[in-house]
Protein backbone atom coordinates (compact mmCIF):
# COMPACT_ATOMS: atom_id res chain seq x y z
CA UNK A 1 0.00 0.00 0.00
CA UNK A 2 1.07 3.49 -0.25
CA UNK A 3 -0.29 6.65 0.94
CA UNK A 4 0.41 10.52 0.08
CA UNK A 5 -1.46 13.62 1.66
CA UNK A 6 -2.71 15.87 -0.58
CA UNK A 7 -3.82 19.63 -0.76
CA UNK A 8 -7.24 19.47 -2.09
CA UNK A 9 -8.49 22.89 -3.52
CA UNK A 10 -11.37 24.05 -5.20
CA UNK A 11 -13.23 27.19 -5.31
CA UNK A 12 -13.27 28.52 -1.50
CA UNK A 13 -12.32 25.25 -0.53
CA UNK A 14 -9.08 23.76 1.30
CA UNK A 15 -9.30 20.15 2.38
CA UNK A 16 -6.33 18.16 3.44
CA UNK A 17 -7.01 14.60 2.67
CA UNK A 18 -4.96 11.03 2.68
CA UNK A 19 -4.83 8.79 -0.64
CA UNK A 20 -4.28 5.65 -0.24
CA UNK A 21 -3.79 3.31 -3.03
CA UNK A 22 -4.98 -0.40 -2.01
CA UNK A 23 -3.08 -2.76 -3.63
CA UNK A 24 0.28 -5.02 -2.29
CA UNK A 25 2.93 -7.13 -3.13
CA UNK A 26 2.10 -9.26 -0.14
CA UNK A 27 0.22 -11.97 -0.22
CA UNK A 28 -1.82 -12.09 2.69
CA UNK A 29 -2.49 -8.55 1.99
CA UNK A 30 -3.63 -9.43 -1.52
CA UNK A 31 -6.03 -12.15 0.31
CA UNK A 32 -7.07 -9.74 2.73
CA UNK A 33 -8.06 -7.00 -0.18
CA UNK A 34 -9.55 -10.07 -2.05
CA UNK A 35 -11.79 -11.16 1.00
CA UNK A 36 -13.00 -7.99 0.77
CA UNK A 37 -13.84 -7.94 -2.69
CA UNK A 38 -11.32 -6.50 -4.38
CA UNK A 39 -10.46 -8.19 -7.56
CA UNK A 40 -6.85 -9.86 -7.57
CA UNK A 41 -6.34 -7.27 -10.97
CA UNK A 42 -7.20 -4.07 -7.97
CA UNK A 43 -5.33 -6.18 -5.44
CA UNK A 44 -2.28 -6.33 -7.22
CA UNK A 45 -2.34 -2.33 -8.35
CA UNK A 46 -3.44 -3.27 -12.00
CA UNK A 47 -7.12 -3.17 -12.70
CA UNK A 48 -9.98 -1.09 -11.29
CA UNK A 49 -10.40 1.64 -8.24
CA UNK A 50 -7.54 1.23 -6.15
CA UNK A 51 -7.85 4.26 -4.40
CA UNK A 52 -9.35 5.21 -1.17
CA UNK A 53 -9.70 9.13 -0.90
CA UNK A 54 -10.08 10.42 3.37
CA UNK A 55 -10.40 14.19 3.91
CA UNK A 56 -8.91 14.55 7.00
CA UNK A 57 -11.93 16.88 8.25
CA UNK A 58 -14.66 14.38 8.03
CA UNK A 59 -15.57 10.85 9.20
CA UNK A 60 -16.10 9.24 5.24
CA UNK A 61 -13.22 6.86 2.96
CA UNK A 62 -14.50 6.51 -0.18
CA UNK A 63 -12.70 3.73 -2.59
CA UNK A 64 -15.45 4.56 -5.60
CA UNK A 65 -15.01 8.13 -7.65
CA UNK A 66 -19.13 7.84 -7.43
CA UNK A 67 -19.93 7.62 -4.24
CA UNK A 68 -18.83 11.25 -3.56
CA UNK A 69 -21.21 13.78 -3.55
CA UNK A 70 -20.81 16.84 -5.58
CA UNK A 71 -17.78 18.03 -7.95
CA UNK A 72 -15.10 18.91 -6.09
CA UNK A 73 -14.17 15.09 -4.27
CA UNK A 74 -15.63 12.89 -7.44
CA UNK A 75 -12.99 15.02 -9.77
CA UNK A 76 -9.93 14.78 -7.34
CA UNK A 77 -10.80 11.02 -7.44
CA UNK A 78 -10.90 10.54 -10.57
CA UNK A 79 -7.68 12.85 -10.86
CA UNK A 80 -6.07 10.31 -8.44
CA UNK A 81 -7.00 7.27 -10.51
CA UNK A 82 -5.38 8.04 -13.28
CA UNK A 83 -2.59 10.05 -12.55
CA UNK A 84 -1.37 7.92 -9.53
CA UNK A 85 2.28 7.86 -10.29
CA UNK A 86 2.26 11.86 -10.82
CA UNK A 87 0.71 12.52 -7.59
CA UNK A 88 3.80 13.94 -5.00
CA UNK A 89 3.07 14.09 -1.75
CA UNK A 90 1.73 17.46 -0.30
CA UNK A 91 0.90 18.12 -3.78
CA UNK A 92 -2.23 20.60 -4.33
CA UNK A 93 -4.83 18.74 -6.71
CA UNK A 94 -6.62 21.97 -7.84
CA UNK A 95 -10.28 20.96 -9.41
CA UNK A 96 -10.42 24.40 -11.46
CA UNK A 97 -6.93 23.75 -13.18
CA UNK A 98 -7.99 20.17 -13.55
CA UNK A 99 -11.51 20.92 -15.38
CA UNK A 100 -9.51 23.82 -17.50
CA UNK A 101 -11.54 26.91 -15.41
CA UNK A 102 -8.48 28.67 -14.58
CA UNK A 103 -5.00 28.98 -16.44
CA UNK A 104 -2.87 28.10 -13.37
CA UNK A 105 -3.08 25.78 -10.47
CA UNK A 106 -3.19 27.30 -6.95
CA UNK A 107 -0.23 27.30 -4.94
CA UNK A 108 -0.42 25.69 -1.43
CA UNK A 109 -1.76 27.42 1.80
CA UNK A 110 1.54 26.44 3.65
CA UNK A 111 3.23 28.91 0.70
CA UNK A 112 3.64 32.55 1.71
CA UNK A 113 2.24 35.01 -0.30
CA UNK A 114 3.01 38.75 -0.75
């Protein structure tokens, strides 16, 4: 499994969240993801959603880009899924860059500016 922490931003939103791709090289962590039906393509990182999304200020994991309400968490998902191996940790996944509403992505809150 790995995990990164992301910057999620949106307009007049700032969420820090957790990503957590679900997938192993271990076995009885493939069983486990498996028993809990996961395909062994998703188990082993290759096939399907393999990525849990937690803001960090609520209570709800989601593994499915669907399940989300609203634009802002189903388009970071789906940002996540495919661009996995881009993703840096701390990175800012800006939804108006993303969807082509603004020319530029937002810089981080934890950046200075002025």
């Amino acid at each position: 499994m790995e995990s990164k922490m992301i910057e999620i931003r949106d307009r007049g939103t700032f969420v820090p969240a957790l990503a957590v791709k679900l997938s192993s090289d271990n076995q009885q962590e493939q069983w486990l993801l498996r028993r809990a039906g996961w395909s062994d393509e998703a188990a082993n990182g290759f096939a399907g959603s393999s990525i849990m999304l937690y803001p960090l200020t609520g209570h709800t994991a989601y593994t499915d880009v669907y399940d989300w309400s609203g634009r802002t968490f189903q388009v970071v998902h789906n940002f996540l899924e495919e661009n996995w191996l881009l993703v840096t940790p701390g990175m800012v996944v800006d939804v108006e860059y993303i969807l082509g509403e603004t020319a530029a992505p937002k810089q981080s809150e934890r950046v200075p500016h002025g």
